[in-house]
Protein backbone atom coordinates (compact mmCIF):
# COMPACT_ATOMS: atom_id res chain seq x y z
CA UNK A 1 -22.62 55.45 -54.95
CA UNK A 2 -21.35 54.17 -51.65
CA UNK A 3 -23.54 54.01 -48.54
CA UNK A 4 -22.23 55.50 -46.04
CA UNK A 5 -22.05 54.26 -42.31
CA UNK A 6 -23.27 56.11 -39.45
CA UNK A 7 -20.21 56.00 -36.80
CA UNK A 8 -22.38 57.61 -34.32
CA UNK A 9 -23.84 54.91 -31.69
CA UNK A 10 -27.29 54.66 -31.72
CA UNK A 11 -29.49 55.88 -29.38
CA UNK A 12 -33.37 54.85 -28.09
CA UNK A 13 -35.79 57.62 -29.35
CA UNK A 14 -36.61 57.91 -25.72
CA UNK A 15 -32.77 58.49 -24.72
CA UNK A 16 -32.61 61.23 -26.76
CA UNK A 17 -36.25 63.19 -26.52
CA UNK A 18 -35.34 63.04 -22.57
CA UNK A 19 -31.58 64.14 -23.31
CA UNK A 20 -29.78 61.40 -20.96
CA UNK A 21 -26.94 60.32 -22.77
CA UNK A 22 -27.17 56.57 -23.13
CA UNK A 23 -25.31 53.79 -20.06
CA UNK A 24 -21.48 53.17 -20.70
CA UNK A 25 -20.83 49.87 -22.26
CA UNK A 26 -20.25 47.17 -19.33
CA UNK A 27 -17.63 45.55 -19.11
CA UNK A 28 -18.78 41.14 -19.14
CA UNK A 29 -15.96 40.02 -16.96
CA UNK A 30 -17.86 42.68 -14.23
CA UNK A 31 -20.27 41.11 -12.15
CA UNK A 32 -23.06 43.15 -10.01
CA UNK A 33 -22.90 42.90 -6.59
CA UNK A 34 -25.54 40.56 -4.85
CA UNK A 35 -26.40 38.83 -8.51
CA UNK A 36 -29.35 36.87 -9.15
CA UNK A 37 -29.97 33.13 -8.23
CA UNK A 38 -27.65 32.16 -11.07
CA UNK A 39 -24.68 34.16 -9.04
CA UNK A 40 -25.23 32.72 -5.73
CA UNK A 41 -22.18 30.84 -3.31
CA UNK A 42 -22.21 27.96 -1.33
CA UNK A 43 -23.92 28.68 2.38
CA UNK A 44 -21.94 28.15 5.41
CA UNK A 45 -24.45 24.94 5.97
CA UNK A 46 -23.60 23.33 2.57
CA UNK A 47 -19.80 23.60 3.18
CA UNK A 48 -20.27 22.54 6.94
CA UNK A 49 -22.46 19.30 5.64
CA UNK A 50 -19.92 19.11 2.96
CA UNK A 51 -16.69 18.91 4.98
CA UNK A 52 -18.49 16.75 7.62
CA UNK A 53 -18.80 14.09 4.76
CA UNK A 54 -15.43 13.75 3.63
CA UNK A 55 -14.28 13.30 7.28
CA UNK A 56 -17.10 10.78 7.55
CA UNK A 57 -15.39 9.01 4.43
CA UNK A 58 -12.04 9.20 5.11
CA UNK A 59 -12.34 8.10 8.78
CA UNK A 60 -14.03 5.00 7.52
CA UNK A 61 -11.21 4.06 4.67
CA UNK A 62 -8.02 4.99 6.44
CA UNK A 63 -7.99 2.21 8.58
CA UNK A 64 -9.00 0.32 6.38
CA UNK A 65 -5.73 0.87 3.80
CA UNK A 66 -3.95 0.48 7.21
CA UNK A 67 -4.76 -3.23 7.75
CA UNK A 68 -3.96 -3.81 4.05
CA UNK A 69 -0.33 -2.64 3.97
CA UNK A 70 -0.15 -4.95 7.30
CA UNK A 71 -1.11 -7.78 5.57
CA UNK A 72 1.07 -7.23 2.29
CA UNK A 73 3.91 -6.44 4.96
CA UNK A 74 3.70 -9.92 6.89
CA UNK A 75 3.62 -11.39 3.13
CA UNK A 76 6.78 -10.03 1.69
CA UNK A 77 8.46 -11.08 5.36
CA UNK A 78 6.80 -14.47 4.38
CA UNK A 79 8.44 -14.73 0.50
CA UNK A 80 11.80 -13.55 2.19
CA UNK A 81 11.75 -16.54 4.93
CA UNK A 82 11.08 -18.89 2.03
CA UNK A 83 13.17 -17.58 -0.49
CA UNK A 84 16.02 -18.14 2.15
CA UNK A 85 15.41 -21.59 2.79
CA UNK A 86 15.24 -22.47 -0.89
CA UNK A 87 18.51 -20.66 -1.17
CA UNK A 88 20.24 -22.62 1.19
CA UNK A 89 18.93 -26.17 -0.41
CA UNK A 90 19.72 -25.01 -4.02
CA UNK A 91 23.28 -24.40 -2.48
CA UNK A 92 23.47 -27.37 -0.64
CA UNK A 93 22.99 -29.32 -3.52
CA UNK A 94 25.01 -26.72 -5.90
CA UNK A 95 27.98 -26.88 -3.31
CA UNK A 96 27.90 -30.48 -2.53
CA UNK A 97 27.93 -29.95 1.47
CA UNK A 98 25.61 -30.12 4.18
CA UNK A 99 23.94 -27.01 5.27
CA UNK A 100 21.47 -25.61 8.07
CA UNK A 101 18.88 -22.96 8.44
CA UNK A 102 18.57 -21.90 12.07
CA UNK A 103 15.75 -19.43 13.77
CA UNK A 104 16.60 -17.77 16.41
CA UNK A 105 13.35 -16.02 17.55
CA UNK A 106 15.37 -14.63 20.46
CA UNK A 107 18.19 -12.75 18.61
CA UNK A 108 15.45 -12.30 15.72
CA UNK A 109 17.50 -14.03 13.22
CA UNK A 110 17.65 -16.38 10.40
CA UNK A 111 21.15 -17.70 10.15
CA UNK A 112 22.85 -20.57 6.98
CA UNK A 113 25.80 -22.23 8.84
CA UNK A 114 27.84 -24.92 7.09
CA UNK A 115 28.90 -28.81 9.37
CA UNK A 116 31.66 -26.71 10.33
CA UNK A 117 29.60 -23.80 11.85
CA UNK A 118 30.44 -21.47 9.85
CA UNK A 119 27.78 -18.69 9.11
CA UNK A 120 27.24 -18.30 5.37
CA UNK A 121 23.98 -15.72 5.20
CA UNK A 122 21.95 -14.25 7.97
CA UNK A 123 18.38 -12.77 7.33
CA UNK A 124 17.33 -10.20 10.08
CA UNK A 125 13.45 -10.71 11.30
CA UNK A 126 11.17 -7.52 11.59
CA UNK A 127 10.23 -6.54 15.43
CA UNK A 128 6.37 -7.06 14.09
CA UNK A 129 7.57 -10.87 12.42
CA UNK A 130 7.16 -14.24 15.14
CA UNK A 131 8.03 -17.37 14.22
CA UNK A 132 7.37 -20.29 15.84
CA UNK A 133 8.47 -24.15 14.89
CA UNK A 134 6.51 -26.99 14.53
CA UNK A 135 7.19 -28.76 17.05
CA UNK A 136 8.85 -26.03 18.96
CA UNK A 137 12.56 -27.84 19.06
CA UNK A 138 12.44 -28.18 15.06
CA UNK A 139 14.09 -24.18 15.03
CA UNK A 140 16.72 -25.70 12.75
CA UNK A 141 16.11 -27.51 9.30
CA UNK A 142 19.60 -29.43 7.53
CA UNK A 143 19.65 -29.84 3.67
CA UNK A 144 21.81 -32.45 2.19
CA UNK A 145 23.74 -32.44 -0.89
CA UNK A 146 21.21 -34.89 -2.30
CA UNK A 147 18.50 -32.55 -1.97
CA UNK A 148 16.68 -33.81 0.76
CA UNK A 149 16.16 -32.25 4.44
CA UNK A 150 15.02 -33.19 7.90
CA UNK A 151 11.89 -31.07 7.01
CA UNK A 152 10.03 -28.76 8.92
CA UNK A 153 7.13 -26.13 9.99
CA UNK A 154 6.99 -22.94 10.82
CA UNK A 155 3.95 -20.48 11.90
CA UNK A 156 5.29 -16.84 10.71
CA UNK A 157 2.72 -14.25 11.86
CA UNK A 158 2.60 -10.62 11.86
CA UNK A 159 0.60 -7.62 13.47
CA UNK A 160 -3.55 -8.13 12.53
CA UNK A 161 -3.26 -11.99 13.11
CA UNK A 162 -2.34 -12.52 9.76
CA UNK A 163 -0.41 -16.47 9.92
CA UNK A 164 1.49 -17.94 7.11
CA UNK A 165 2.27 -21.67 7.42
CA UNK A 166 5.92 -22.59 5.93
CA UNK A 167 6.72 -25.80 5.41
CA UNK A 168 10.12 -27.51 4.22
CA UNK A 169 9.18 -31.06 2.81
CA UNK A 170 11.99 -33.97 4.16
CA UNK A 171 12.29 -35.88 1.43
CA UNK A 172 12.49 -33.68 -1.87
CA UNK A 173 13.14 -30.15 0.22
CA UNK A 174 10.76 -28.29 -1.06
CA UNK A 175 9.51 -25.06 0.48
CA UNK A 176 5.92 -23.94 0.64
CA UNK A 177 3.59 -21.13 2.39
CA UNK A 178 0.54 -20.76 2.34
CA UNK A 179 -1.76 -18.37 4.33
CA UNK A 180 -3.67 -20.17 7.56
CA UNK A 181 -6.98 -18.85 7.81
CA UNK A 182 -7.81 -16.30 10.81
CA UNK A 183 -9.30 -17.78 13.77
């Protein structure tokens, strides 16, 4: 009652009036040799034109990403500078004595000294850091107990002519920057 199956493979009625046994199965993952236009590499001209882009591209954004870490550079040596001179008024006042905040551009320092001279904190300046006072003899600014200061201004610039402006206020002490625009 069963049908039975024919385990033979098939073969064409033209494979077998010529008696040629039939091809071998092929095996997918085997390609032939010199395919068709689906099978086809990249030419040497499409990888030259290829490569010559990306160096096109990358020699236009490197620099680029170069004068940005510059610039972010000169801005954290900027926040540093401040945050040292608001330091040094928060502990004048928290200390109850009279302190000063010398630059020495020379020695590249930033130094806290106390009325006796004593050296509390230095801050080291970067080789690519200048700082200049406003007016040039104002390289030292005094905070009093009270709060107050004898104020002053100073141009901190880096490599790219990137120029902060930092300014200590005299009366209430307060420290700013802001960014000077390029010239």
């Amino acid at each position: 009652m069963g049908h039975e199956v024919d385990r033979e493979p098939t073969r064409s009625r033209a494979a077998t009036r010529s008696g040629l046994a039939p091809p071998p199965p092929t095996d997918p993952s085997a390609r032939p040799v010199g395919g068709g236009p689906a099978d086809r590499g990249f030419t040497l001209l499409e990888l030259i034109v290829t490569l010559f882009v990306l160096a096109l591209a990358t020699a236009i954004v490197v620099p680029s990403i170069g004068r940005g870490t510059e610039g972010i550079r000169v801005r954290a040596e900027v926040a540093g500078f401040s945050a040292f001179l608001r330091r040094a008024r928060e502990e004048s006042v928290t200390t109850r004595t009279d302190l000063a905040v010398t630059v020495d551009p020379v020695a590249r320092l930033v130094f806290e000294e106390t009325a006796d001279n004593q050296i509390r904190a230095r801050h080291p300046l970067p080789e690519r850091i200048t700082i200049e006072a406003d007016p040039p003899a104002a390289l030292t600014v005094y905070f009093s107990p009270l709060g107050f200061s004898t104020g002053g201004t100073f141009r901190v610039g880096g490599p790219g002519g990137v120029v902060y402006r930092v300014s200590v206020d005299p009366l209430t002490g307060r420290v700013r920057n802001r960014r000077e625009p390029t010239r």
